[in-house]
PDB file of N, CA and C in Angstrom:
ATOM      1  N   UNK A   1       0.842  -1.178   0.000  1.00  0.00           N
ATOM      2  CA  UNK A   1       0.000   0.000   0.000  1.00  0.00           C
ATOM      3  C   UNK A   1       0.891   1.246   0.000  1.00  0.00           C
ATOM      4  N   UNK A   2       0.373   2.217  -0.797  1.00  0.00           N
ATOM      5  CA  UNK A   2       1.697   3.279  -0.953  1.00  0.00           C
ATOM      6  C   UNK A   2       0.928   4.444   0.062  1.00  0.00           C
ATOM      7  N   UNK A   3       1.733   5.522   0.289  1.00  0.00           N
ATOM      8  CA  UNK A   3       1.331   6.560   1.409  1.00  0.00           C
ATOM      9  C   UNK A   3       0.209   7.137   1.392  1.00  0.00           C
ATOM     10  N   UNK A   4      -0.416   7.669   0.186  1.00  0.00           N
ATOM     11  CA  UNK A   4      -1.590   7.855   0.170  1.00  0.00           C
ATOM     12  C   UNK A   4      -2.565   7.373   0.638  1.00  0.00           C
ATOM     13  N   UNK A   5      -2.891   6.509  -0.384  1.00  0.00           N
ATOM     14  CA  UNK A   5      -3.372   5.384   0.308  1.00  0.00           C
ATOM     15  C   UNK A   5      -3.659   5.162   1.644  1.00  0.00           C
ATOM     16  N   UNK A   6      -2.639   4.979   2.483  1.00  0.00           N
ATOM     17  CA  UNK A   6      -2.604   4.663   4.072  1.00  0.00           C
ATOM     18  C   UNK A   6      -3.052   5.711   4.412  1.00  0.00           C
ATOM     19  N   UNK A   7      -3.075   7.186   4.275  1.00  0.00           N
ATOM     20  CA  UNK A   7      -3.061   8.235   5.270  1.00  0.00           C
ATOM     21  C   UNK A   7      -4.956   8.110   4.914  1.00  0.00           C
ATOM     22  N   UNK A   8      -5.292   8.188   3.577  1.00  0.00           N
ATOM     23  CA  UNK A   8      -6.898   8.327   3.717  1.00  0.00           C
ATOM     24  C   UNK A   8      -7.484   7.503   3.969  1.00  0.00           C
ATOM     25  N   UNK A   9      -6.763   6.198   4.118  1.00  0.00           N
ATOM     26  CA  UNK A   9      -7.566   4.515   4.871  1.00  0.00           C
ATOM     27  C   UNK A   9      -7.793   5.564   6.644  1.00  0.00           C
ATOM     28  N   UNK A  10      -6.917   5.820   6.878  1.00  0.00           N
ATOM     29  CA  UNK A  10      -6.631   6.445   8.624  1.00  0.00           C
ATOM     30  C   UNK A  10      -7.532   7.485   8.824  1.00  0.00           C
ATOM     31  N   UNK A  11      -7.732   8.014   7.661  1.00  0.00           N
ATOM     32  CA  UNK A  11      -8.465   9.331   8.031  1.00  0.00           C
ATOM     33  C   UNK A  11      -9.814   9.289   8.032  1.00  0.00           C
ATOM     34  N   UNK A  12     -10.160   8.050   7.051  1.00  0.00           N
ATOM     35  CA  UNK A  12     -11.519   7.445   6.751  1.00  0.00           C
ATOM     36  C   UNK A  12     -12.088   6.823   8.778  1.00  0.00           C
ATOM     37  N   UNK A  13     -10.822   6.153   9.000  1.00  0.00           N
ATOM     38  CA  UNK A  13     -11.228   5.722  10.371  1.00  0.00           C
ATOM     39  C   UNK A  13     -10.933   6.721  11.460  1.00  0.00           C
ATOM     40  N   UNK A  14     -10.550   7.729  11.288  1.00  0.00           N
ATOM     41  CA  UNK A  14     -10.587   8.644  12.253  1.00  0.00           C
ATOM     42  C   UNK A  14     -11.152   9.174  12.331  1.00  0.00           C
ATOM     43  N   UNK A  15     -12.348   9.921  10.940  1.00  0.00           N
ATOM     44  CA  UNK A  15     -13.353  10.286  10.594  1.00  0.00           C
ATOM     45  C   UNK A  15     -14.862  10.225  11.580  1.00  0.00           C
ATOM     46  N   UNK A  16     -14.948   8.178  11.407  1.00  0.00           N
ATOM     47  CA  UNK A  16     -15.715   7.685  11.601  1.00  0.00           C
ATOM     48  C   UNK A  16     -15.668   7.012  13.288  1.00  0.00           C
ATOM     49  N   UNK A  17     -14.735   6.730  13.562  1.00  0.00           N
ATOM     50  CA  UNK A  17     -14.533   6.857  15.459  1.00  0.00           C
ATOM     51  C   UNK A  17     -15.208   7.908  16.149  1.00  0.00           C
ATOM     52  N   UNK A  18     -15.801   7.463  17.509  1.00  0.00           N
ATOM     53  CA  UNK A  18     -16.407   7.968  18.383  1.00  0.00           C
ATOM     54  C   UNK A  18     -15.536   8.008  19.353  1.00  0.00           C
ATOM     55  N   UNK A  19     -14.725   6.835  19.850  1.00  0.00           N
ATOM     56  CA  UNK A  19     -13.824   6.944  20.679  1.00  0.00           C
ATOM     57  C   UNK A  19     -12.856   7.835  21.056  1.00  0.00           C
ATOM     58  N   UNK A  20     -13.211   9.021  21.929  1.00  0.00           N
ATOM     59  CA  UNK A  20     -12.432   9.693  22.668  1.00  0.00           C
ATOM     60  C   UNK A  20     -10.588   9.230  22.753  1.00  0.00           C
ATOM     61  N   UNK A  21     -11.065   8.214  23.608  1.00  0.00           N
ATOM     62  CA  UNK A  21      -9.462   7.596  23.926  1.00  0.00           C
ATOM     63  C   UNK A  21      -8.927   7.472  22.259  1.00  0.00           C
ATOM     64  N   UNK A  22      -8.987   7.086  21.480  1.00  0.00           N
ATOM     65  CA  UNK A  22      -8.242   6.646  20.367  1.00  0.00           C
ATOM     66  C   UNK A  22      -8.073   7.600  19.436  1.00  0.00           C
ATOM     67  N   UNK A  23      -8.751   9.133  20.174  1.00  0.00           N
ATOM     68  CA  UNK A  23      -8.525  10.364  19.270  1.00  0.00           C
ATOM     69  C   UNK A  23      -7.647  10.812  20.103  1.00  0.00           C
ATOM     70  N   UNK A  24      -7.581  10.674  21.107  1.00  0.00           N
ATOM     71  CA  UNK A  24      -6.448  11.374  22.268  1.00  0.00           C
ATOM     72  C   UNK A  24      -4.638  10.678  22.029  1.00  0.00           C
ATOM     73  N   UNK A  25      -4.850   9.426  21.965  1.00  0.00           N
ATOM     74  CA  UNK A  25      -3.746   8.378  21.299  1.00  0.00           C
ATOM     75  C   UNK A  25      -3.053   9.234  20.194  1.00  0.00           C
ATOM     76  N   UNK A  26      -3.850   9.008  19.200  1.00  0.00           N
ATOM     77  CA  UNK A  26      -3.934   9.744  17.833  1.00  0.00           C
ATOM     78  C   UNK A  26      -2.932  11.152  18.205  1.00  0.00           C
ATOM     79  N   UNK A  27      -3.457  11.896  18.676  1.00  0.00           N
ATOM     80  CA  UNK A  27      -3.593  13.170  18.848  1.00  0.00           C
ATOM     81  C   UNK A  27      -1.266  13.334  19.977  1.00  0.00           C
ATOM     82  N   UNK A  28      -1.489  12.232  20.650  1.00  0.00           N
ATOM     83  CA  UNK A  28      -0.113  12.192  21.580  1.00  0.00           C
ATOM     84  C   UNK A  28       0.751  11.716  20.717  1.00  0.00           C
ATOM     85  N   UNK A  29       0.765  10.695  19.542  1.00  0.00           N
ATOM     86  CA  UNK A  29       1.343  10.458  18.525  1.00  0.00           C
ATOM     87  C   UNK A  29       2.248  11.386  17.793  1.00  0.00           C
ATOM     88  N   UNK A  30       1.356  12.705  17.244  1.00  0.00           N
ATOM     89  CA  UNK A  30       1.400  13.664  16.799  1.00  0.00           C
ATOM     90  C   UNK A  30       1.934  14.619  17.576  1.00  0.00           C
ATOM     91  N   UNK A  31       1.617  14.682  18.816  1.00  0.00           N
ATOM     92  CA  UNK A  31       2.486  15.612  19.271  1.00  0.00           C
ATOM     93  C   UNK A  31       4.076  15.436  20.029  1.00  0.00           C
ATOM     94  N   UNK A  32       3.825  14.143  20.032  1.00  0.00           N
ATOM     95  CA  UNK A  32       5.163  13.649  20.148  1.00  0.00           C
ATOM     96  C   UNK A  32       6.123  13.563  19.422  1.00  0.00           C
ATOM     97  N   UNK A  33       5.541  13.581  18.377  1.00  0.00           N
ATOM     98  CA  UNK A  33       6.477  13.711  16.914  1.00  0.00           C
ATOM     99  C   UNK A  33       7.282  14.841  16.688  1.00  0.00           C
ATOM    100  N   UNK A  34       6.361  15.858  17.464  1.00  0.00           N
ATOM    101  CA  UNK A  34       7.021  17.423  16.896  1.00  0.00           C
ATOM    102  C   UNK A  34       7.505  18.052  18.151  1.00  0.00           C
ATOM    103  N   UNK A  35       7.989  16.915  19.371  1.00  0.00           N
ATOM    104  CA  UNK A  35       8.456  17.195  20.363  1.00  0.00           C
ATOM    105  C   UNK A  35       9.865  16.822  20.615  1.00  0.00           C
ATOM    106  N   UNK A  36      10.776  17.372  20.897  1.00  0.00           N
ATOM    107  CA  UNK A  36      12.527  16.751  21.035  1.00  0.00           C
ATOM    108  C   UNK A  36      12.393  16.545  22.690  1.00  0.00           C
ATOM    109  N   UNK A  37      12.166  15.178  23.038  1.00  0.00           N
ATOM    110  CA  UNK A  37      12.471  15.537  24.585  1.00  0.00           C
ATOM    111  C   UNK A  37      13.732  15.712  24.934  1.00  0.00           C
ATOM    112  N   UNK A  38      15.017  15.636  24.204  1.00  0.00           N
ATOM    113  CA  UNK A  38      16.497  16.226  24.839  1.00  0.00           C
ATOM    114  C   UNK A  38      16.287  17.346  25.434  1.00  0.00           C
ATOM    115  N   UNK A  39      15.412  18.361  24.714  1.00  0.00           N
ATOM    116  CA  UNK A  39      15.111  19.772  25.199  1.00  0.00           C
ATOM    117  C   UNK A  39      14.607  19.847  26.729  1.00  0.00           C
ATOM    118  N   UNK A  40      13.448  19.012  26.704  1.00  0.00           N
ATOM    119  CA  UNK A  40      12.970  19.430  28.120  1.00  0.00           C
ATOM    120  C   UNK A  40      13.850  18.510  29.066  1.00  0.00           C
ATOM    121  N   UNK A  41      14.785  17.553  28.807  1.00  0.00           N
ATOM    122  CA  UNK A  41      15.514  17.249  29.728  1.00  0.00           C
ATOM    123  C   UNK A  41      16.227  18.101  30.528  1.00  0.00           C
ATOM    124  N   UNK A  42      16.217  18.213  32.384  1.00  0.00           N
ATOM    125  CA  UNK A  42      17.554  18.863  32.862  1.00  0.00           C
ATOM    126  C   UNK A  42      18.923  18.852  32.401  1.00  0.00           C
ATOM    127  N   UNK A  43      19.657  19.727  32.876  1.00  0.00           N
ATOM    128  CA  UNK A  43      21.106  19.435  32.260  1.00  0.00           C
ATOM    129  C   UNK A  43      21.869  18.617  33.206  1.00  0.00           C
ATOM    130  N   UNK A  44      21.379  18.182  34.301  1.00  0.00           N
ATOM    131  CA  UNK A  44      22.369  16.948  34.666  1.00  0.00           C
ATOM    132  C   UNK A  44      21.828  16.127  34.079  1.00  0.00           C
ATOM    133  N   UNK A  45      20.601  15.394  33.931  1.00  0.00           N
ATOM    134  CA  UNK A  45      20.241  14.290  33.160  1.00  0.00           C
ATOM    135  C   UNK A  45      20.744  14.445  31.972  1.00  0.00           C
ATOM    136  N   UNK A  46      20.903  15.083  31.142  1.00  0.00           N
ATOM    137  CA  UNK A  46      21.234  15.384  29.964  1.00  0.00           C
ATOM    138  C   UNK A  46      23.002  14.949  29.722  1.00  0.00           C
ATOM    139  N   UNK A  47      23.765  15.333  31.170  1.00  0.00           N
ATOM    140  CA  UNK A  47      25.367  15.212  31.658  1.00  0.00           C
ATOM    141  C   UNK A  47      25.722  13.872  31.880  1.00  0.00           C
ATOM    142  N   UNK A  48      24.538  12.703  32.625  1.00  0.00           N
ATOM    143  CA  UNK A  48      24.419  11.809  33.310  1.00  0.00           C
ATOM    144  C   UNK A  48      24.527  10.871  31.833  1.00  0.00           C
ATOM    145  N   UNK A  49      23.691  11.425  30.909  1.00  0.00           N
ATOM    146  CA  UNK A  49      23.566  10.566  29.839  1.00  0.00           C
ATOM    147  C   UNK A  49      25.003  10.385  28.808  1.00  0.00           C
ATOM    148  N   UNK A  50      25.279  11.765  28.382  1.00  0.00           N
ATOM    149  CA  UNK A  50      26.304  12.010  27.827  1.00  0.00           C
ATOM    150  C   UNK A  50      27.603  11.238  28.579  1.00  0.00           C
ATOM    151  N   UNK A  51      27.855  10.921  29.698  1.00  0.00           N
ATOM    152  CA  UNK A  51      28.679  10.306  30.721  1.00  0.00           C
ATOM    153  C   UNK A  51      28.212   8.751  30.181  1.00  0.00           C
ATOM    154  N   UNK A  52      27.467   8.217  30.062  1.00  0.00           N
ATOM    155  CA  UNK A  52      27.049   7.112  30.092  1.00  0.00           C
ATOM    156  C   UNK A  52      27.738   6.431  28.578  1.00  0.00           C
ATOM    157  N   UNK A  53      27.178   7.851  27.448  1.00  0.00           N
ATOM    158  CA  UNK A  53      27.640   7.450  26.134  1.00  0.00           C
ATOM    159  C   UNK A  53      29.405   6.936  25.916  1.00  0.00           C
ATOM    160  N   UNK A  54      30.282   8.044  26.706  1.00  0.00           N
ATOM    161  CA  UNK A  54      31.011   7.952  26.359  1.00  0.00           C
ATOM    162  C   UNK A  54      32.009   6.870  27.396  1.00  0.00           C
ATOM    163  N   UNK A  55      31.046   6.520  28.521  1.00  0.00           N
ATOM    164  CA  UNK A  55      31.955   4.835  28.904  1.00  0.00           C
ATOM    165  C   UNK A  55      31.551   4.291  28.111  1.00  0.00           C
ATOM    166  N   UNK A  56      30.552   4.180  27.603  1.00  0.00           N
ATOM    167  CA  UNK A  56      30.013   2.974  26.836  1.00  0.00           C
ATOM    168  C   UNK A  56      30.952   2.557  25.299  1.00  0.00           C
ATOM    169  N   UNK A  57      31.318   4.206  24.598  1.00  0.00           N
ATOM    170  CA  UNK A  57      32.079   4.369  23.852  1.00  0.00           C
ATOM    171  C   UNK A  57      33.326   3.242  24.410  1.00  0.00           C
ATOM    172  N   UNK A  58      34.357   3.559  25.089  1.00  0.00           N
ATOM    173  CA  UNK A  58      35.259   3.334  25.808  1.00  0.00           C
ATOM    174  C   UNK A  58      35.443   1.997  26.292  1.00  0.00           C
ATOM    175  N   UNK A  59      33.852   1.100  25.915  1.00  0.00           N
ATOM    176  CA  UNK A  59      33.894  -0.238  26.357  1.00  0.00           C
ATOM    177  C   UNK A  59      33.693  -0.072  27.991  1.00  0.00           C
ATOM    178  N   UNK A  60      34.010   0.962  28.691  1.00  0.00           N
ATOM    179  CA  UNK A  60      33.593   0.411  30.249  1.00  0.00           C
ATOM    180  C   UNK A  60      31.877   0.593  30.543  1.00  0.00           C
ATOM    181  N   UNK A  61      31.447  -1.331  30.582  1.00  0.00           N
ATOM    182  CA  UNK A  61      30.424  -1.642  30.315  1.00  0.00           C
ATOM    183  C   UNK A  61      30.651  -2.769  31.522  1.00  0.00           C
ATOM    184  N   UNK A  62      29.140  -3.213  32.243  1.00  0.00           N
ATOM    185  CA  UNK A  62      28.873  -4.046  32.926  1.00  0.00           C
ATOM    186  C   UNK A  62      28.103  -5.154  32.133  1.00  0.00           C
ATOM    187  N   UNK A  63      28.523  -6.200  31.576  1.00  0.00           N
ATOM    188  CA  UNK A  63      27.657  -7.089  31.487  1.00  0.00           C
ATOM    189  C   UNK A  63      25.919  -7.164  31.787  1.00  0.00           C
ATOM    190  N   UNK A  64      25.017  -7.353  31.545  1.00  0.00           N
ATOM    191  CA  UNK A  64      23.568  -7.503  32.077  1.00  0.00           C
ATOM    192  C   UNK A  64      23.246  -9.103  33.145  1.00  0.00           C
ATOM    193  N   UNK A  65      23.927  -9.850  33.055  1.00  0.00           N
ATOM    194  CA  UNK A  65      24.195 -11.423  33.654  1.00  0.00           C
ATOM    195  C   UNK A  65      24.907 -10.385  34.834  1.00  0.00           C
ATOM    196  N   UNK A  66      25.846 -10.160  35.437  1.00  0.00           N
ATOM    197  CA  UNK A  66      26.438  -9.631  35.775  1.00  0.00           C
ATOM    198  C   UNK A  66      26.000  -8.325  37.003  1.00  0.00           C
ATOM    199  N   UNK A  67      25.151  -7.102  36.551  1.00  0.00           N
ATOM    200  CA  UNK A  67      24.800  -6.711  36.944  1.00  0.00           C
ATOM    201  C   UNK A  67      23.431  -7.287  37.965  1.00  0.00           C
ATOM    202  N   UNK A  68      22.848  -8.485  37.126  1.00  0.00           N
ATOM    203  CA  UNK A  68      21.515  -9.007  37.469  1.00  0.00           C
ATOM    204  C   UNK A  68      22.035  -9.694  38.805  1.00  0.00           C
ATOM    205  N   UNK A  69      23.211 -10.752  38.907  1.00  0.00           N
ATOM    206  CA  UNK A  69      23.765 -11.393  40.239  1.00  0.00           C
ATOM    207  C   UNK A  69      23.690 -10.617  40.922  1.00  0.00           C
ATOM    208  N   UNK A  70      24.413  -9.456  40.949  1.00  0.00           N
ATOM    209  CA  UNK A  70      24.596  -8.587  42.073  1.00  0.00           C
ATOM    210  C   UNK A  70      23.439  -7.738  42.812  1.00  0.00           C
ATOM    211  N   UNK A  71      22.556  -7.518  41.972  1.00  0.00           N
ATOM    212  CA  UNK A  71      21.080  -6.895  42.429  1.00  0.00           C
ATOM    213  C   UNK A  71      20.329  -7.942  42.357  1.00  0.00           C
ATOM    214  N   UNK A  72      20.249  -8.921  42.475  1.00  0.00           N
ATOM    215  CA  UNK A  72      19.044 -10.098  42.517  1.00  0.00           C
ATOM    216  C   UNK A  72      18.483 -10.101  43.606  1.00  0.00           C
ATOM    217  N   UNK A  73      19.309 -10.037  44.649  1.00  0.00           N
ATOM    218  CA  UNK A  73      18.627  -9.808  46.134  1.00  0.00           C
ATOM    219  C   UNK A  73      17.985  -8.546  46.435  1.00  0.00           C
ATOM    220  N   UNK A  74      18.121  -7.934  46.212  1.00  0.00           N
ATOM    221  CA  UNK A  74      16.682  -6.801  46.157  1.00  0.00           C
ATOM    222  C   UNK A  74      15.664  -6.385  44.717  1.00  0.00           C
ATOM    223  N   UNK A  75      15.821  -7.729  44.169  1.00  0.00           N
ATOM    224  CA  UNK A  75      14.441  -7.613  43.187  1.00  0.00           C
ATOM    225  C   UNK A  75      13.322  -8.471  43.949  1.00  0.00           C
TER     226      UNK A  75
END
């Protein structure tokens, strides 16, 4: 099915919905799209992350097996 197509199949059913909730869905979709959450992140979260990238870069990485032993007792 090419784009057209799809967008007026969607619009045909968005049209025809009563459902509140599935226009609200719809509607968070869309605005999520045209939202960058980096922006509304703080700048330590934003620091915390960037920190994260560049061990990760660097290979200093914890295993997931690994991390899971050690916190198992308080899951």
């Amino acid at each position: 099915m090419d784009v057209q197509t799809e967008k007026i199949a969607l619009a045909k059913r968005i049209l025809e919905t009563e459902d509140e909730a599935v226009l609200l869905q719809i509607k968070e979709v869309f605005d999520s799209n045209e939202k960058d959450f980096w922006t509304d992140l703080p700048d330590h979260v934003k620091a915390g992350i960037e920190r994260g990238r560049k061990q990760a870069a660097e290979g200093k990485l914890t295993p997931h097996d690994e991390v899971m032993k050690k916190y198992a007792k308080y899951l």
